[in-house]
PDB file of N, CA and C in Angstrom:
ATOM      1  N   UNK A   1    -135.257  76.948 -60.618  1.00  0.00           N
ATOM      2  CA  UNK A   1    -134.674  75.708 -61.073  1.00  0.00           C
ATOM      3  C   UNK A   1    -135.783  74.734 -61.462  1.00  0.00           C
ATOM      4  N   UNK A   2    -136.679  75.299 -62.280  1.00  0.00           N
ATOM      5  CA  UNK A   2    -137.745  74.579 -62.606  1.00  0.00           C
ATOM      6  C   UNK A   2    -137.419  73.699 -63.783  1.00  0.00           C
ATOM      7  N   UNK A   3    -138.397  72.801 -64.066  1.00  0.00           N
ATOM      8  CA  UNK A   3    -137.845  72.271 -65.292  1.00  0.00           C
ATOM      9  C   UNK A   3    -136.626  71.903 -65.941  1.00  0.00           C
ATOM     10  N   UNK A   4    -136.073  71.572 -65.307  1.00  0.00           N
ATOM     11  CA  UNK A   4    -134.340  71.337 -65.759  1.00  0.00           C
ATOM     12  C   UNK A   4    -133.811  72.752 -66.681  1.00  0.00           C
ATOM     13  N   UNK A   5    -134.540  73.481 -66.441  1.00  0.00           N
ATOM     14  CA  UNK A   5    -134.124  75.095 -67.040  1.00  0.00           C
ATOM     15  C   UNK A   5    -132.995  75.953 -66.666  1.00  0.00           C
ATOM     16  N   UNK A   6    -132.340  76.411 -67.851  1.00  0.00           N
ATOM     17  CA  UNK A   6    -131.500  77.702 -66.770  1.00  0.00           C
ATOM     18  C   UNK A   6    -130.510  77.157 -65.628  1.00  0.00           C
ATOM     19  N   UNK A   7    -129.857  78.106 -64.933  1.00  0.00           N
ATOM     20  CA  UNK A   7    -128.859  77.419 -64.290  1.00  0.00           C
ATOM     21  C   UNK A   7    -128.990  76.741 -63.052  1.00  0.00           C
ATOM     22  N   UNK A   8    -128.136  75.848 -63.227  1.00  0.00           N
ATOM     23  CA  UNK A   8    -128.573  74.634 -62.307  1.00  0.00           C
ATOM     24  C   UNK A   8    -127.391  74.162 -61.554  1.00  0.00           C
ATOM     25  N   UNK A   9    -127.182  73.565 -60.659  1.00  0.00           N
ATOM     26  CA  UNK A   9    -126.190  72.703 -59.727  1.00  0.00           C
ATOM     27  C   UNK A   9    -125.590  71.638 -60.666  1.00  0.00           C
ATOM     28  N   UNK A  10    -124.327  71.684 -61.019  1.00  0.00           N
ATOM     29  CA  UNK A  10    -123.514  69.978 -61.837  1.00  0.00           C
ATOM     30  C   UNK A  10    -124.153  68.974 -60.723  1.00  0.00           C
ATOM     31  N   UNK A  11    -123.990  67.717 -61.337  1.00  0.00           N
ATOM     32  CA  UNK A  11    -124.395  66.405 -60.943  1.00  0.00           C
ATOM     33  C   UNK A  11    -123.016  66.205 -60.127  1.00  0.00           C
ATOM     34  N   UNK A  12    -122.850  64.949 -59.082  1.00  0.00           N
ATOM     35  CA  UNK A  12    -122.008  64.590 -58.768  1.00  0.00           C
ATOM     36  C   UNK A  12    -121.004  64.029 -59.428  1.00  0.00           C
ATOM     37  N   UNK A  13    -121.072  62.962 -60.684  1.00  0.00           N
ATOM     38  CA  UNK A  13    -120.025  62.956 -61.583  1.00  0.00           C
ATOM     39  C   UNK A  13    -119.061  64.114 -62.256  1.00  0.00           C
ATOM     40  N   UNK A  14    -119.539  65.200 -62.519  1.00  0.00           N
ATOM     41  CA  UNK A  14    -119.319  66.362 -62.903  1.00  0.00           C
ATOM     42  C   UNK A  14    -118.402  67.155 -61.994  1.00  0.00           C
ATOM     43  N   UNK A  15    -118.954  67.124 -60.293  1.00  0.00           N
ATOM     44  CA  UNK A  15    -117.812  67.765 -59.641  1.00  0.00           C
ATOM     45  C   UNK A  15    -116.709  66.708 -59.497  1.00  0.00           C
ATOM     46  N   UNK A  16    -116.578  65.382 -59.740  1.00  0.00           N
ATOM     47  CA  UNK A  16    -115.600  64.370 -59.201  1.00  0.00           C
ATOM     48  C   UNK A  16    -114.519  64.632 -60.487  1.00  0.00           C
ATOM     49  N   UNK A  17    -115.238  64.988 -61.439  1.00  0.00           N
ATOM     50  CA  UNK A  17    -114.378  65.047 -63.211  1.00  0.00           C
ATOM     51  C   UNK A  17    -113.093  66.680 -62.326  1.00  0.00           C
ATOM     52  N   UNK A  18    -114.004  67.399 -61.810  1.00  0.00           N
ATOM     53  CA  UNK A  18    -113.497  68.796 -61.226  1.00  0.00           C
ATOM     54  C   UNK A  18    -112.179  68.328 -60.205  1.00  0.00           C
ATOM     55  N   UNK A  19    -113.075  68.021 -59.596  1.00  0.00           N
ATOM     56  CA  UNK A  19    -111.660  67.218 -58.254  1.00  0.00           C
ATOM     57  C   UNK A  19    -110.515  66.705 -59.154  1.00  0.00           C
ATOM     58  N   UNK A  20    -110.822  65.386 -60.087  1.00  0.00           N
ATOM     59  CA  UNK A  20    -109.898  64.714 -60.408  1.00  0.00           C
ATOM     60  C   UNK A  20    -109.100  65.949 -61.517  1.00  0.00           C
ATOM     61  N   UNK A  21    -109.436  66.862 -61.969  1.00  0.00           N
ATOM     62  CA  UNK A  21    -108.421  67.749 -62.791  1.00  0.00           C
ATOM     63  C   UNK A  21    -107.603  68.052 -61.921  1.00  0.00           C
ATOM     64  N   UNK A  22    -108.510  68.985 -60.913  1.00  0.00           N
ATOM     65  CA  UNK A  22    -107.055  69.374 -59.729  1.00  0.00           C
ATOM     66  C   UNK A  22    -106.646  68.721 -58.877  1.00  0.00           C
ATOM     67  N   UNK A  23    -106.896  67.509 -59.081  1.00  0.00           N
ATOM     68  CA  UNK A  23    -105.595  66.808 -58.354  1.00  0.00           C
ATOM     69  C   UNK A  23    -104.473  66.361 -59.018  1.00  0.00           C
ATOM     70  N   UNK A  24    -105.260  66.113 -60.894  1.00  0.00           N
ATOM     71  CA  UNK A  24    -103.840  65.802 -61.707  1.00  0.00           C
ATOM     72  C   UNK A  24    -103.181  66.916 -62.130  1.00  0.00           C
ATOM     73  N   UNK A  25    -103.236  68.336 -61.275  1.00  0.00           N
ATOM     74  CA  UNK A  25    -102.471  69.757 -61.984  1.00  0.00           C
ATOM     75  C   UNK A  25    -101.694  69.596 -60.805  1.00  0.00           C
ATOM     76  N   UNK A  26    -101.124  68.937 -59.911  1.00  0.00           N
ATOM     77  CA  UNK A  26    -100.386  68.819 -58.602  1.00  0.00           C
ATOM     78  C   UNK A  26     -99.980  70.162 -57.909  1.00  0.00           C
ATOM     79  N   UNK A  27     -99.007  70.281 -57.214  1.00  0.00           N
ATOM     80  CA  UNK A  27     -98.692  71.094 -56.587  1.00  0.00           C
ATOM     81  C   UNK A  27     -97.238  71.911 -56.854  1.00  0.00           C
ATOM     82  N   UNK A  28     -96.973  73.007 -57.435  1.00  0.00           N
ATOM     83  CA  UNK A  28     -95.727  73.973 -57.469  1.00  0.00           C
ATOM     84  C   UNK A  28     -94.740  73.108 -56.580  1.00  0.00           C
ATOM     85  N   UNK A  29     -93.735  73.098 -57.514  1.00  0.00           N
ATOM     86  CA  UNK A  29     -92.578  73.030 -56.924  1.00  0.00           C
ATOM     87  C   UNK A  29     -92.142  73.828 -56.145  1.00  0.00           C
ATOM     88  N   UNK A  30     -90.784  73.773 -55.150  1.00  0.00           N
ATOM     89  CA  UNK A  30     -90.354  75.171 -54.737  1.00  0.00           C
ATOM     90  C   UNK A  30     -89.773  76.357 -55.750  1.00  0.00           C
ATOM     91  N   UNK A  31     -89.502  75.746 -56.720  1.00  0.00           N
ATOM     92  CA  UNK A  31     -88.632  76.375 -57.982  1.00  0.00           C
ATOM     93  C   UNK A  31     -89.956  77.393 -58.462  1.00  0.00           C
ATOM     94  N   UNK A  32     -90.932  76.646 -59.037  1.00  0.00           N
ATOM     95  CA  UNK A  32     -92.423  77.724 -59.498  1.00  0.00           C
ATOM     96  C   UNK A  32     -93.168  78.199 -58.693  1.00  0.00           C
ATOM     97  N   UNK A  33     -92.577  78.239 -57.096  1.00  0.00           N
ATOM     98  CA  UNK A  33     -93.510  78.606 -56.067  1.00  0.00           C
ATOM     99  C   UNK A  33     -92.782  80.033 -55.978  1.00  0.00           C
ATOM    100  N   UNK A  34     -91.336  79.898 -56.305  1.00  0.00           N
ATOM    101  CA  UNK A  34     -90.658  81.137 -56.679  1.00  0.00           C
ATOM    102  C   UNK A  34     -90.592  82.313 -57.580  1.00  0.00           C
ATOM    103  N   UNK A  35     -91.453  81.632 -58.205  1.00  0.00           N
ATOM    104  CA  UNK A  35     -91.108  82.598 -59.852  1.00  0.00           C
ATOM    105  C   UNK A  35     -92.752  82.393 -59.496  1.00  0.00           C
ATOM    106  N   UNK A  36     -93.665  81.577 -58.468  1.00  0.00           N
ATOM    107  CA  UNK A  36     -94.800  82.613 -58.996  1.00  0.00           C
ATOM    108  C   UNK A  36     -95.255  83.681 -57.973  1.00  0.00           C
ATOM    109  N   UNK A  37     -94.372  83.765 -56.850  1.00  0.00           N
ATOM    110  CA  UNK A  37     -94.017  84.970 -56.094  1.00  0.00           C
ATOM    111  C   UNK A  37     -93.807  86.038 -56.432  1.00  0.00           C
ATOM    112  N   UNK A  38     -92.499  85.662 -57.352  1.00  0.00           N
ATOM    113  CA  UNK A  38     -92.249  86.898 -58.122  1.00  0.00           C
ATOM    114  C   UNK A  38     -92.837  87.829 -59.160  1.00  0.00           C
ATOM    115  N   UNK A  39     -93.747  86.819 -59.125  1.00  0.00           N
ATOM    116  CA  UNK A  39     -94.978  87.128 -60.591  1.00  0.00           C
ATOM    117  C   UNK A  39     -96.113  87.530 -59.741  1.00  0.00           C
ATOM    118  N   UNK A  40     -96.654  87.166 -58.606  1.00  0.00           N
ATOM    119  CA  UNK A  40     -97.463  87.931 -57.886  1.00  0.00           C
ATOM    120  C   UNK A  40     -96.754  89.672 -57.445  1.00  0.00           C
ATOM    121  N   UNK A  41     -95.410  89.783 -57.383  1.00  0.00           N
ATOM    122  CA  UNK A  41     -94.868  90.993 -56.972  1.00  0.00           C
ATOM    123  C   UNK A  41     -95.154  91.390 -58.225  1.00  0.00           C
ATOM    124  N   UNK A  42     -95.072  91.422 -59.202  1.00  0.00           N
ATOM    125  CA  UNK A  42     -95.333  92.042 -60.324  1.00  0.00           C
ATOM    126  C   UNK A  42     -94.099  92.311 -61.330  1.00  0.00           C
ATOM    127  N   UNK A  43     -93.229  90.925 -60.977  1.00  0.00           N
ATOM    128  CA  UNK A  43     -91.745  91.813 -61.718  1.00  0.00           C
ATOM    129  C   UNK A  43     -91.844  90.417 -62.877  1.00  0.00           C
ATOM    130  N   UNK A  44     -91.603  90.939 -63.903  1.00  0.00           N
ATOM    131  CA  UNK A  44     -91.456  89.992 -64.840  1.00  0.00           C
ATOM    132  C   UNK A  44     -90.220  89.354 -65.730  1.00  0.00           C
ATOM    133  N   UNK A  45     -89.996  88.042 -66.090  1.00  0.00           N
ATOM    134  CA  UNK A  45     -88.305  87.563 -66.694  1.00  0.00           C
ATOM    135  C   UNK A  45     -88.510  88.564 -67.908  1.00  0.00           C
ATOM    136  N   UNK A  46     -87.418  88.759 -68.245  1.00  0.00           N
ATOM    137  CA  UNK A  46     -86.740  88.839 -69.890  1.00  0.00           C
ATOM    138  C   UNK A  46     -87.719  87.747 -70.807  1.00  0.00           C
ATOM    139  N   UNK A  47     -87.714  88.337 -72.194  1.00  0.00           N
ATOM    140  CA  UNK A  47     -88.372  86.883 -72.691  1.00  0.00           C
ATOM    141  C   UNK A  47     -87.027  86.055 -73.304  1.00  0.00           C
ATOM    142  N   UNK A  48     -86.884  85.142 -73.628  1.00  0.00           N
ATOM    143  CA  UNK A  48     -88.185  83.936 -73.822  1.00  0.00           C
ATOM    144  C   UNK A  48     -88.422  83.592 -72.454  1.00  0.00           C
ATOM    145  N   UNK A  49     -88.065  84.068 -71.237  1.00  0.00           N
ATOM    146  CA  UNK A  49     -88.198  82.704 -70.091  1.00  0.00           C
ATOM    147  C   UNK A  49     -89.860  83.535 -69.303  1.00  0.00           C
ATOM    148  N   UNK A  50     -90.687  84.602 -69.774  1.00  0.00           N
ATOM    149  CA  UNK A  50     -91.276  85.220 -69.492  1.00  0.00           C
ATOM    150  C   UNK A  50     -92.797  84.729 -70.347  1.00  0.00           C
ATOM    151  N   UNK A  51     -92.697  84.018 -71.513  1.00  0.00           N
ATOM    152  CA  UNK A  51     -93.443  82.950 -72.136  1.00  0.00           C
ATOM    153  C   UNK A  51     -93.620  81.771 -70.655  1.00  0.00           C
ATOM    154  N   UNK A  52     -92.508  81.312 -70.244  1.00  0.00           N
ATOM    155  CA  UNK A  52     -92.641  80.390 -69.407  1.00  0.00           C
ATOM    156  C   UNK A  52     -93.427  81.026 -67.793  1.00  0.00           C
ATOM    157  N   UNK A  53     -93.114  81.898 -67.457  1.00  0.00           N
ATOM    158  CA  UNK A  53     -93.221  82.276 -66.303  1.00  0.00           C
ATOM    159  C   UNK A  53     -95.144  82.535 -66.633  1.00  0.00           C
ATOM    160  N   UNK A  54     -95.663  83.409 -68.130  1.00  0.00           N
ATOM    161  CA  UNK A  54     -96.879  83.563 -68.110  1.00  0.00           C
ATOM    162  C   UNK A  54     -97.656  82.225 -67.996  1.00  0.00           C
ATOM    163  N   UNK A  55     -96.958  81.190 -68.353  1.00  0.00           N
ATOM    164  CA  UNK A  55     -97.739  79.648 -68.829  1.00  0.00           C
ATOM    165  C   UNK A  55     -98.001  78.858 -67.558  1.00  0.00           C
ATOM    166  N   UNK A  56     -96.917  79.377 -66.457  1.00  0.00           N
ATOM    167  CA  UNK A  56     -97.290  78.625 -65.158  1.00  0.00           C
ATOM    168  C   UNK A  56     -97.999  80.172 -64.380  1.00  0.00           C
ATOM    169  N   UNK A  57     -98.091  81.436 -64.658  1.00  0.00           N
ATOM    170  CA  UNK A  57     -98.972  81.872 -63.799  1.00  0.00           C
ATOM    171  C   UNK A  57    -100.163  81.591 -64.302  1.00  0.00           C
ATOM    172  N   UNK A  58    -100.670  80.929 -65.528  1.00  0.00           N
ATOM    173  CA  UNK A  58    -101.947  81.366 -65.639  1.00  0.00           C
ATOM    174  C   UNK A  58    -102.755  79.646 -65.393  1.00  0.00           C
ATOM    175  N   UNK A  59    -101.483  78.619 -65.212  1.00  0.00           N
ATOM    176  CA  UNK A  59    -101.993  77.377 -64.940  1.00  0.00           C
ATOM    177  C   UNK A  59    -102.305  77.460 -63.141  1.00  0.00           C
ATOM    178  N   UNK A  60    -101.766  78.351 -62.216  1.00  0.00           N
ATOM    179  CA  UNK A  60    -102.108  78.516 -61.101  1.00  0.00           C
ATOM    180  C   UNK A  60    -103.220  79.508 -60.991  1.00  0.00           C
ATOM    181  N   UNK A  61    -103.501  80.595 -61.436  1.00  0.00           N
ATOM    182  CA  UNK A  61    -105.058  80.601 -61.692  1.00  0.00           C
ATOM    183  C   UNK A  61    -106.246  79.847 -62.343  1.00  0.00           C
ATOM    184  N   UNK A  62    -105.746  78.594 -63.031  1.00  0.00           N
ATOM    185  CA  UNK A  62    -106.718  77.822 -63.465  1.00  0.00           C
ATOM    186  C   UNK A  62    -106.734  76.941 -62.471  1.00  0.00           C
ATOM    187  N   UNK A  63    -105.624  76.498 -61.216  1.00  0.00           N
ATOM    188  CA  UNK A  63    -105.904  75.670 -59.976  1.00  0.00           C
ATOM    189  C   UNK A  63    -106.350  76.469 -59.335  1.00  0.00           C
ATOM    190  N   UNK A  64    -106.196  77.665 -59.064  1.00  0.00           N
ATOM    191  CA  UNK A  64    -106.937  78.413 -57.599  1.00  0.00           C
ATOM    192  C   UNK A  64    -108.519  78.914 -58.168  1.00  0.00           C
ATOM    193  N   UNK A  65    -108.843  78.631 -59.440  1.00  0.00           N
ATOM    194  CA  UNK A  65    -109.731  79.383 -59.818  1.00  0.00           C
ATOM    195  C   UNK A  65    -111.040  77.658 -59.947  1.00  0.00           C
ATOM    196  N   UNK A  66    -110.268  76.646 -59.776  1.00  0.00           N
ATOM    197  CA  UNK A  66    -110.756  75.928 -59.834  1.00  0.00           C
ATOM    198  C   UNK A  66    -111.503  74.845 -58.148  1.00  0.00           C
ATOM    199  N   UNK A  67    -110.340  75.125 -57.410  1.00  0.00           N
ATOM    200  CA  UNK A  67    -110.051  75.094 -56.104  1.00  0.00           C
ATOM    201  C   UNK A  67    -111.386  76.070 -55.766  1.00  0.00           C
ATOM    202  N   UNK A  68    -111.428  77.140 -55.876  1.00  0.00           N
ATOM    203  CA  UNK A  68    -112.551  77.739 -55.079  1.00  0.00           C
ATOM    204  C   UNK A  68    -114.229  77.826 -55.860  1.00  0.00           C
ATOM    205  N   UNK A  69    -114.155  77.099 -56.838  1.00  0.00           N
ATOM    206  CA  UNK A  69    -115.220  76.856 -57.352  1.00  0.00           C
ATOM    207  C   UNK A  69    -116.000  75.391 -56.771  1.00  0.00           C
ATOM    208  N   UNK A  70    -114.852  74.606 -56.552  1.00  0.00           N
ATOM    209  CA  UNK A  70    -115.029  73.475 -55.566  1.00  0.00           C
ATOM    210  C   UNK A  70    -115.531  74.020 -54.187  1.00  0.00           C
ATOM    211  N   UNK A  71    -114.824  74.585 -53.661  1.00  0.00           N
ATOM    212  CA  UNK A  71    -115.230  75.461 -52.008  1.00  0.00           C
ATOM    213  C   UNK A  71    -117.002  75.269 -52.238  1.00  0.00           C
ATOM    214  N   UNK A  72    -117.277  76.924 -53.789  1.00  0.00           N
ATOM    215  CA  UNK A  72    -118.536  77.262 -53.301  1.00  0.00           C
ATOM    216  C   UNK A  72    -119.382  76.133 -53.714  1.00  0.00           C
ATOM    217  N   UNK A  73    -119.080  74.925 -54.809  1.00  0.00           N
ATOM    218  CA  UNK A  73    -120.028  73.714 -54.770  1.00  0.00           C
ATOM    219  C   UNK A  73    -120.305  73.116 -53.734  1.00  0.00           C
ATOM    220  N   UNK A  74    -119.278  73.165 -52.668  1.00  0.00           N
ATOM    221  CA  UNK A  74    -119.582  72.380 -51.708  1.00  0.00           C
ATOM    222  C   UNK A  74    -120.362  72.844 -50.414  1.00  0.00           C
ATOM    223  N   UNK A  75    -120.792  74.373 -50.570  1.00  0.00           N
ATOM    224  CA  UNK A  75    -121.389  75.105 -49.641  1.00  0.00           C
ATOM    225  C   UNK A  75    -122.971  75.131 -50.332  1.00  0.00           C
ATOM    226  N   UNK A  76    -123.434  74.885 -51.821  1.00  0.00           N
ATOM    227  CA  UNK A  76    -124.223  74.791 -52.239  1.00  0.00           C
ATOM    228  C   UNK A  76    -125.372  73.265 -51.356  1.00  0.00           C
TER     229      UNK A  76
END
């Protein structure tokens, strides 16, 4: 980490920009906590409602994927 070279640790503004995304992606309803159960079992809707079901599984991997990137910043 010489020289401001190559990869480096974000600044503290940078992880707060991080925090404040996932806190404005809130928390699953019980309704999408359902259907993303069911989408972790692996069973999928009919389409069109299967457009919907991909759009909130892949916004809960962009919170859990974001969530544990926070974890390892904060072990850094």
């Amino acid at each position: 980490m010489a020289e401001n070279k190559g990869l480096k640790s974000p600044i503290f503004s940078q992880v707060q920009a991080l925090e404040a995304t996932l806190e404005a992606m809130g928390t699953p309803t019980p309704e999408q906590s359902a259907l993303l159960k069911v989408t972790m079992e692996g069973r999928k809707l009919e389409y069109p409602a299967r457009y919907s079901q991909e759009k909130l599984f892949g916004l809960y991997r962009v919170k859990w994927h974001l969530d544990t990137a926070l974890e390892i910043l904060g072990m850094l």
